[in-house]
Protein backbone atom coordinates (compact mmCIF):
# COMPACT_ATOMS: atom_id res chain seq x y z
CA UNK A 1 39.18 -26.42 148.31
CA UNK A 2 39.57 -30.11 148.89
CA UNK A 3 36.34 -31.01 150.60
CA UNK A 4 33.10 -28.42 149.75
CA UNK A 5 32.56 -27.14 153.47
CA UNK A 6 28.24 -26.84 153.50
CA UNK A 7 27.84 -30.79 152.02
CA UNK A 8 30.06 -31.94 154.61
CA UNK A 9 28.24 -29.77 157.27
CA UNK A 10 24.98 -31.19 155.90
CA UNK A 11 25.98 -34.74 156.54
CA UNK A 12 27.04 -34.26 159.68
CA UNK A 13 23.19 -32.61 160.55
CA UNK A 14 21.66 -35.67 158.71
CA UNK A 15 23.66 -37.67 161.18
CA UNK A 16 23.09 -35.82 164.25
CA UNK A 17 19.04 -36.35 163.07
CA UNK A 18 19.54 -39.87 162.54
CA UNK A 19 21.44 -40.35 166.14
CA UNK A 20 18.46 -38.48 168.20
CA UNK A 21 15.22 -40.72 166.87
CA UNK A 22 15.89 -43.10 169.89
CA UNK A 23 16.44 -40.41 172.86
CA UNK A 24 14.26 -41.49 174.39
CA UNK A 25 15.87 -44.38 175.78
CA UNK A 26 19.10 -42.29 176.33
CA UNK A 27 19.92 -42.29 179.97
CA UNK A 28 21.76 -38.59 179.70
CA UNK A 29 20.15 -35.40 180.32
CA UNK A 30 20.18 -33.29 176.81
CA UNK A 31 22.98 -30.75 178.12
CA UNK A 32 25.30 -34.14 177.68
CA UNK A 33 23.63 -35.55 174.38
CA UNK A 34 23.78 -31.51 172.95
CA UNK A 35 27.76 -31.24 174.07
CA UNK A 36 28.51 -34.98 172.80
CA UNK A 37 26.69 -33.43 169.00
CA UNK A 38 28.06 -29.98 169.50
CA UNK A 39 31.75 -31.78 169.97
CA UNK A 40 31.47 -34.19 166.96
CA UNK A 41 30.22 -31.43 164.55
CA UNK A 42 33.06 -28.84 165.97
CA UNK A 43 35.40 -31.88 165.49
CA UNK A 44 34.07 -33.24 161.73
CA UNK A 45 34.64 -29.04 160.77
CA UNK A 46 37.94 -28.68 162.61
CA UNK A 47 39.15 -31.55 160.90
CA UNK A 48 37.60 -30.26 157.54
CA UNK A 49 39.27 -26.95 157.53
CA UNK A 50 43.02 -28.67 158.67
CA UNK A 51 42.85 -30.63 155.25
CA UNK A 52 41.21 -28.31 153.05
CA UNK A 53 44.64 -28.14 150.90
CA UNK A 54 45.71 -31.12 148.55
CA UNK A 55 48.66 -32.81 150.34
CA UNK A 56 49.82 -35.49 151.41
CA UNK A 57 49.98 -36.70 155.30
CA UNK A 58 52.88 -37.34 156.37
CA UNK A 59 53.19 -40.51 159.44
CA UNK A 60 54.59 -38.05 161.81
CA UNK A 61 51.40 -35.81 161.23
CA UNK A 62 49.18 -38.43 161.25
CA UNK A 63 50.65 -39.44 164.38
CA UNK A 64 50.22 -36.29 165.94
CA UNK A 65 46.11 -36.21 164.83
CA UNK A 66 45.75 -39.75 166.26
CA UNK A 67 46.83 -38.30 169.77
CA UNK A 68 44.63 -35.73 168.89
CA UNK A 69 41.68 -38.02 168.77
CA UNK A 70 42.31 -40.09 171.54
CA UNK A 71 42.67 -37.25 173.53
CA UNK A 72 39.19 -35.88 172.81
CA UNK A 73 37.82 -39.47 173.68
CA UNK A 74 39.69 -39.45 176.90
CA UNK A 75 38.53 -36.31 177.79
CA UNK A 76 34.46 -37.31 176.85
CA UNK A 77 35.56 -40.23 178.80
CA UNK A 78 36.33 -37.60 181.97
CA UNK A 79 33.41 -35.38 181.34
CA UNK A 80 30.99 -38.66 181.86
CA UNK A 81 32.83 -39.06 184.95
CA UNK A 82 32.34 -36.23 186.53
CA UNK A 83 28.86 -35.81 185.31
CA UNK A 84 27.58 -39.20 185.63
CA UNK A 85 29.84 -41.50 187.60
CA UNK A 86 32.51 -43.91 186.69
CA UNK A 87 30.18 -47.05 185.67
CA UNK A 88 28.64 -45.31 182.34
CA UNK A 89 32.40 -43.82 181.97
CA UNK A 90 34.13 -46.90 182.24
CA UNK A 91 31.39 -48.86 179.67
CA UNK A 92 31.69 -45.91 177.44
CA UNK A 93 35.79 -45.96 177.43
CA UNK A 94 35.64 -50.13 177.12
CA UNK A 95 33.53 -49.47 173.68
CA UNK A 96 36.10 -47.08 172.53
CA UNK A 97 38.68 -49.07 173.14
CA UNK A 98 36.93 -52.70 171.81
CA UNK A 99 36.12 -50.23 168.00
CA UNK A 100 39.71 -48.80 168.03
CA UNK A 101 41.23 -52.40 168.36
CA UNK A 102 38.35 -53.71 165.66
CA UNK A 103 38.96 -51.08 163.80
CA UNK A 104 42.22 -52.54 162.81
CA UNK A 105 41.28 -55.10 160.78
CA UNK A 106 39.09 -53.06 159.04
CA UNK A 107 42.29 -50.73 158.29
CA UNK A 108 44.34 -54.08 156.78
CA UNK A 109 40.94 -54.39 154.14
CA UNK A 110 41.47 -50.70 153.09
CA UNK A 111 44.70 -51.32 152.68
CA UNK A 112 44.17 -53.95 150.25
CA UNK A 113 41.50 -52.18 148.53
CA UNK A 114 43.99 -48.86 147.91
CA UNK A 115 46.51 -51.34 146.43
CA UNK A 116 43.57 -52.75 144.54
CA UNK A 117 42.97 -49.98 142.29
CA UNK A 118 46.95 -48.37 142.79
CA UNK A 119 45.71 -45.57 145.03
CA UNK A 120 48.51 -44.30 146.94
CA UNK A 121 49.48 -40.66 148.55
CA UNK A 122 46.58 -37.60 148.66
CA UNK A 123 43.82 -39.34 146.80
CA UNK A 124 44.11 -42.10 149.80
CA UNK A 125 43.49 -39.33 152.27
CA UNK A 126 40.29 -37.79 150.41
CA UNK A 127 39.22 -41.27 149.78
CA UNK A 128 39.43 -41.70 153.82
CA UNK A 129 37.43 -38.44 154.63
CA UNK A 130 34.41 -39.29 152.83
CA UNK A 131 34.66 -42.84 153.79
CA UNK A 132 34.48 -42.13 157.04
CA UNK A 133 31.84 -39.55 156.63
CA UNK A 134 29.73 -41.92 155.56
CA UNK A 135 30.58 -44.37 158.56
CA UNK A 136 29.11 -41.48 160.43
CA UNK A 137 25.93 -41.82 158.72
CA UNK A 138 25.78 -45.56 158.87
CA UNK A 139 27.05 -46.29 162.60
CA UNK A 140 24.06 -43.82 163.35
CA UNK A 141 21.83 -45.89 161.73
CA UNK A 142 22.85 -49.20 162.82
CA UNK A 143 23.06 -48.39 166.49
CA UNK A 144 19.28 -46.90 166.67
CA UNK A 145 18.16 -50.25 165.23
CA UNK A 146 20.95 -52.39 167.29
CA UNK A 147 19.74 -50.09 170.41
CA UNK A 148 15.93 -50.64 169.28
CA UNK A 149 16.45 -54.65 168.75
CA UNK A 150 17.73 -54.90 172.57
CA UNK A 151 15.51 -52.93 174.28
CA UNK A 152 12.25 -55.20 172.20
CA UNK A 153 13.45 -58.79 174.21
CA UNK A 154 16.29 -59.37 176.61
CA UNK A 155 16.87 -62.69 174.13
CA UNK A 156 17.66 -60.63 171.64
CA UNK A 157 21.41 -60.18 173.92
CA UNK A 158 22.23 -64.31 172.93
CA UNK A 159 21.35 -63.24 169.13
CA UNK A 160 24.21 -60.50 169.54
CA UNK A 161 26.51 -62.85 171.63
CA UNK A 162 26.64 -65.75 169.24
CA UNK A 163 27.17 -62.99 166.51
CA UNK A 164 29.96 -61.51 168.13
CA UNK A 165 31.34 -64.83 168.54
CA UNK A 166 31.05 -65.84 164.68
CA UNK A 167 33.12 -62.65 163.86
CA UNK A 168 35.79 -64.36 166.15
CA UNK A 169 35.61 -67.60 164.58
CA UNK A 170 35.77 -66.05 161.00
CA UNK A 171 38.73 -64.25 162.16
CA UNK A 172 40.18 -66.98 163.37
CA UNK A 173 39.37 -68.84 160.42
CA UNK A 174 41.19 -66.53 158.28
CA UNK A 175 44.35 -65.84 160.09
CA UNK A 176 46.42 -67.80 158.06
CA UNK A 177 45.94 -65.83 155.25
CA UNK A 178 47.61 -62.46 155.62
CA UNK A 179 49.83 -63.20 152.71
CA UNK A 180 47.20 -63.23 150.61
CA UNK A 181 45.79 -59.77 149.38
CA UNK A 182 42.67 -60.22 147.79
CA UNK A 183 41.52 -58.11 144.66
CA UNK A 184 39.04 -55.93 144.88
CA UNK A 185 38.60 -54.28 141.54
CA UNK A 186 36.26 -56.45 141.17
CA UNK A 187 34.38 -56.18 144.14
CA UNK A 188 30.39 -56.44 144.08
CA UNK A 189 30.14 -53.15 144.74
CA UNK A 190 32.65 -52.41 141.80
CA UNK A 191 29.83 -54.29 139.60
CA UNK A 192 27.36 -52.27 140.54
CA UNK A 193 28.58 -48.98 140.04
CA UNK A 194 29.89 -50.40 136.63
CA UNK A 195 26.19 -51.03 135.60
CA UNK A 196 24.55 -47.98 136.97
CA UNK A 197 27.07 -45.50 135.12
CA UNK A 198 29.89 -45.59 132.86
CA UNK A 199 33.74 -46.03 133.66
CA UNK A 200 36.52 -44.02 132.97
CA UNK A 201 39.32 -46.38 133.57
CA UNK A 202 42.35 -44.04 134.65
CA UNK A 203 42.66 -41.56 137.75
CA UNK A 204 41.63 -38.03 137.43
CA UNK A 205 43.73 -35.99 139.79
CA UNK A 206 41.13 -36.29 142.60
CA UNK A 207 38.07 -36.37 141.22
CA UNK A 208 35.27 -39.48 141.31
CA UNK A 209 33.46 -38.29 138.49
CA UNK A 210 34.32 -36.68 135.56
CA UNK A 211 32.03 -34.80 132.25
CA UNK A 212 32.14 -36.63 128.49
CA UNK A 213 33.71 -32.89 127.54
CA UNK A 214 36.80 -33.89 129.80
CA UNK A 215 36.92 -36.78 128.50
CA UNK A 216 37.35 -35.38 124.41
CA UNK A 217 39.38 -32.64 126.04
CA UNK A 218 41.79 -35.59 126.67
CA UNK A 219 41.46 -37.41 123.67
CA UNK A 220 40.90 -40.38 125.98
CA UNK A 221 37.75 -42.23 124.19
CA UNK A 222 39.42 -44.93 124.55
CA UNK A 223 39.25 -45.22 128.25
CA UNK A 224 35.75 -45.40 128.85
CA UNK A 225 33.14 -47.90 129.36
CA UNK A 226 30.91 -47.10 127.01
CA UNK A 227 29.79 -43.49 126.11
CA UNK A 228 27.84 -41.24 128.60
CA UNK A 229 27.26 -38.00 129.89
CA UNK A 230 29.98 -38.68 133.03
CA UNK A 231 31.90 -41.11 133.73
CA UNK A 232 33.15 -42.82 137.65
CA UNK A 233 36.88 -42.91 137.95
CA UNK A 234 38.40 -45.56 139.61
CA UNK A 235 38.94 -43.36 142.93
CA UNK A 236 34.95 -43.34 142.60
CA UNK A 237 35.03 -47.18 142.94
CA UNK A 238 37.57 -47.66 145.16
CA UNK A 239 35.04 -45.12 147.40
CA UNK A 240 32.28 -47.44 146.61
CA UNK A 241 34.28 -50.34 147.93
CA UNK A 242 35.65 -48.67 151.16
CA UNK A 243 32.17 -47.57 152.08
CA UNK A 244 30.70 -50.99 151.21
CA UNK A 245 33.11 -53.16 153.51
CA UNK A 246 32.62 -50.63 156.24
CA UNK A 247 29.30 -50.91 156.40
CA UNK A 248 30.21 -55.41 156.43
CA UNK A 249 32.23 -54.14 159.22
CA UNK A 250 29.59 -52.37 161.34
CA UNK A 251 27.44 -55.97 161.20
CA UNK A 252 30.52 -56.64 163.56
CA UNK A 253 31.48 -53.87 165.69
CA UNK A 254 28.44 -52.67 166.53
CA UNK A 255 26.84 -55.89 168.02
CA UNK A 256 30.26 -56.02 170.00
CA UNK A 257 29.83 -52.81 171.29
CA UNK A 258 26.36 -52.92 172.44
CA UNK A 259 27.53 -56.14 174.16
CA UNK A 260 29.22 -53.42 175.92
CA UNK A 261 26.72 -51.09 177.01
CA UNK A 262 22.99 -51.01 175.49
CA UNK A 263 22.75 -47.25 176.03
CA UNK A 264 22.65 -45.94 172.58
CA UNK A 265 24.37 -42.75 173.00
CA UNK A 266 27.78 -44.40 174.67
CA UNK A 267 27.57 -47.08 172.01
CA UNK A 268 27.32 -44.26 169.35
CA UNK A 269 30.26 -42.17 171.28
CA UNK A 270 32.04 -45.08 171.31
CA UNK A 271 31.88 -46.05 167.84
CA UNK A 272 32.14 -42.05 166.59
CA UNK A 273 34.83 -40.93 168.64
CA UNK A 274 36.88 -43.97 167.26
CA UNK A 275 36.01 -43.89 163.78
CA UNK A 276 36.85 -40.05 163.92
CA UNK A 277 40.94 -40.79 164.32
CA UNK A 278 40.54 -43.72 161.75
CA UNK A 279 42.09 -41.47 159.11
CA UNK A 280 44.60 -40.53 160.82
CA UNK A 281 45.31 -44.33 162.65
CA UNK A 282 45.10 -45.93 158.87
CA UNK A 283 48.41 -43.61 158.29
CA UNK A 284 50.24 -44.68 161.19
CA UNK A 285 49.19 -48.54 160.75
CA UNK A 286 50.60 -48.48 157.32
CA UNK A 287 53.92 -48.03 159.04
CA UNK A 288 53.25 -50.21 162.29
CA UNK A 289 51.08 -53.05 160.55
CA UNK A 290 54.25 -55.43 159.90
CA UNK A 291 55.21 -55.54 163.64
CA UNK A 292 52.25 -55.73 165.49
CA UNK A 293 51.97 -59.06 164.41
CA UNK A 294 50.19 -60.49 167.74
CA UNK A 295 47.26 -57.45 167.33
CA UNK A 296 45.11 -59.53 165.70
CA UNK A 297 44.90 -62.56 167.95
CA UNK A 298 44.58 -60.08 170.87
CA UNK A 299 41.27 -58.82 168.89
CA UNK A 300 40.36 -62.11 168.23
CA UNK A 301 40.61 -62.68 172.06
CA UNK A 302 38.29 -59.61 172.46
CA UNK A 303 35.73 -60.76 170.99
CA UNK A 304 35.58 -64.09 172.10
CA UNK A 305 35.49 -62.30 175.85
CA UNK A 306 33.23 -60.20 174.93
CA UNK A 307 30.39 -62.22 172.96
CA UNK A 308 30.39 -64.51 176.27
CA UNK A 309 30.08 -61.43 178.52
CA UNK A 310 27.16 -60.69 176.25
CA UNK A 311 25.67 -64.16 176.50
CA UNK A 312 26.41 -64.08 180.32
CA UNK A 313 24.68 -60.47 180.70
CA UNK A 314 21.63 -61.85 178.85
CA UNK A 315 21.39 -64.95 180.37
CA UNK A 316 21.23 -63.21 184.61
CA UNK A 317 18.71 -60.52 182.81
CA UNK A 318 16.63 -63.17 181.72
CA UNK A 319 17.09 -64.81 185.06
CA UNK A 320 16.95 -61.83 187.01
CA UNK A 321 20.31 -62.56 188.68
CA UNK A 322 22.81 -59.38 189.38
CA UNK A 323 25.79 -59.84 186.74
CA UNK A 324 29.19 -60.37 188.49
CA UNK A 325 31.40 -58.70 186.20
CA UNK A 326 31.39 -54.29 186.52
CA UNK A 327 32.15 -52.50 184.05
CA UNK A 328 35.71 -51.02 185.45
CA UNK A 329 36.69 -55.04 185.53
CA UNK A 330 35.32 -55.56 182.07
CA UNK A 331 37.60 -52.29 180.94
CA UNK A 332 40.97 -53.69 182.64
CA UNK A 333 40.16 -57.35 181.18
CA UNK A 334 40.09 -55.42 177.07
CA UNK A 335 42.97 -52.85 177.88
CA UNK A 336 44.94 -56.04 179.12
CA UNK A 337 44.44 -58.30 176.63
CA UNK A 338 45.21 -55.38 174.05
CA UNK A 339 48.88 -54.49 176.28
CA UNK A 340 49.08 -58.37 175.60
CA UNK A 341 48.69 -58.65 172.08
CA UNK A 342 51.05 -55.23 171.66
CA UNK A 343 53.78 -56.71 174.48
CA UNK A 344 54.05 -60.64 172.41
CA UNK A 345 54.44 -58.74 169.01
CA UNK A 346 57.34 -56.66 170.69
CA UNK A 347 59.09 -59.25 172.57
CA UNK A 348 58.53 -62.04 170.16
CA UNK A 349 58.95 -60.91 166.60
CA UNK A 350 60.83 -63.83 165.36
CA UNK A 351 57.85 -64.88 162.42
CA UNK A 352 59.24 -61.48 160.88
CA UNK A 353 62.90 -62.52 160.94
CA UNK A 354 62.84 -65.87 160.24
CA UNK A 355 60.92 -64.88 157.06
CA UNK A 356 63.84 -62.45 156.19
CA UNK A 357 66.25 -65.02 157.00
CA UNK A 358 64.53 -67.59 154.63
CA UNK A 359 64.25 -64.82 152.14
CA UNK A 360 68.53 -63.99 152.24
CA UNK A 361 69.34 -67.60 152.14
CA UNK A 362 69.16 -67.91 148.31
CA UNK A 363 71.50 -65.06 147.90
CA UNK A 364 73.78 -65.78 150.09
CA UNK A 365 74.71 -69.17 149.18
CA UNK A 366 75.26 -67.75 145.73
């Protein structure tokens, strides 16, 4: 057994505890906050049980479970329709979609972290799981406080807004330097983990910690820290720094998304029914990444709309002016900027080949 079932399950009932502190400003009736909790927790076990066994996913599965997800967002995203009408539908389904297309860049980071500390194949996907388990945990806890913040002062939307915005601008800022992958073995989070226990330096089939007897067993003295009782393998602190940037990540997404909608349970739907097909998605990406070369601007286009929505949105609430922008208008404006971004980066690739054409010069001259 990959994953141990009952800590898993565990989690997911810390989370669920976490989610429910602010129902009280939920606008749902608790038969739709019980199914949204009954579906995640069905969903985080399903999921379990399908990769119990040690192997690798292939991109055609992990194709296949990315449909999966979406599909169970889509249909959420009909189930609030039915139930509740198409405005809370629509803001919920315009949150998905702004986290899926965040989500991305977040993806790129893992990537670099996995190449970081030479993770590669099955370790990457048990890495994933727990990371994501534990964006679970977080994105619960981050949205009852974003959730809280907003419903204190209507100001508080132009504090969200002009952070929204600053994630664009850094963005921005770095675009130029996807070249670049930057090292994270030496991450702060790395550090820290170094200090509070020792290191075994090498992987461990797929384990994050390992005994001192394992460690004579191997005759492998020599690749540790400094002696201890166990010892963090370097899947352990390539964990550490997954979970770590995540959690830099949610200072991003989740002000975007409540920009979105301030109800906490679609802005925790949102974020969990996108973060669910992550693993999956971070599969698929690996194959896609070096076409969809536009994505990124189109994201970076996103949240430039979207922090001035926000700013806009607080500014007729403090006014108490009617906002002139609905929700289904807000959802065609992201989906089309996203068809965009995917649409340039298939009809204008030509970065990608002039870059192979300056690359084949050399040799063919010779």
């Amino acid at each position: 057994m990959l994953y141990p079932v009952s800590s898993i399950n565990n989690v997911t009932l810390s989370t669920l505890k976490i989610a429910m502190i602010h129902v009280e400003h939920i606008g749902f009736p608790p038969e739709t906050i019980i199914i949204f909790f009954a579906v995640i927790v069905v969903s985080v076990y399903f999921d379990l049980v399908a990769h119990r066994n040690s192997t690798e996913i292939s991109v055609s599965d992990a194709a296949k479970w990315s449909v999966f997800w979406i599909i169970l967002a889509l249909l959420f995203y009909v189930y609030l329709w039915q139930h509740h009408g198409k405005e809370p539908a629509d803001l919920y389904l315009t949150g998905y979609v702004l986290e899926k297309s965040l989500s991305v860049d977040n993806l790129i980071v893992f990537m670099a972290i996995f190449s970081s500390f030479g993770i590669k194949g099955v370790l990457q996907h048990r890495i994933l799981y727990w990371g994501i388990i534990g964006a679970l945990v977080f994105r619960a806890i981050f949205v009852a406080i974003g959730a809280s913040l907003f419903h204190a002062s209507p100001y508080v939307g132009f504090l969200f807004a002009a952070f929204v915005i600053w994630s664009a601008v850094k963005m921005l800022q770095s675009g130029g330097d996807d070249d670049e992958i930057e090292d994270y073995s030496n991450h702060w989070s790395v550090r820290l983990t170094q200090k509070m226990m020792p290191i075994y330096t090498r992987l461990h089939f797929h384990r994050f910690i390992i005994s001192h007897d394992e460690v004579i067993a191997q005759n492998a003295l020599s690749a540790i820290t400094r002696s201890g009782i166990r010892y963090a393998t370097p899947a352990l602190l390539c964990l550490m720094a997954i979970e770590t940037s995540d959690i830099a990540f949610a200072f991003d997404s989740v002000p975007a998304v409540i920009a979105v909608t301030q109800d906490p349970l679609l802005v925790y739907a949102a974020m969990i029914f996108a973060i669910l097909g992550l693993r999956s998605l971070y599969f698929v990406l690996a194959a896609l990444t070096k076409y969809l070369i536009y994505l990124e601007k189109a994201v970076i286009c996103l949240l430039f709309f979207i922090g001035a929505k926000m700013a806009l949105q607080a500014w007729c609430h403090v006014a108490e002016t009617k906002f002139p922008l609905s929700p289904t208008v807000s959802l065609y404006i992201v989906l089309g900027i996203l068809a965009l971004g995917v649409l340039a980066s298939l009809i204008f690739p030509e970065k990608k080949e002039a870059l192979s054409d300056t690359e084949q010069t050399p040799d063919q001259e010779n």
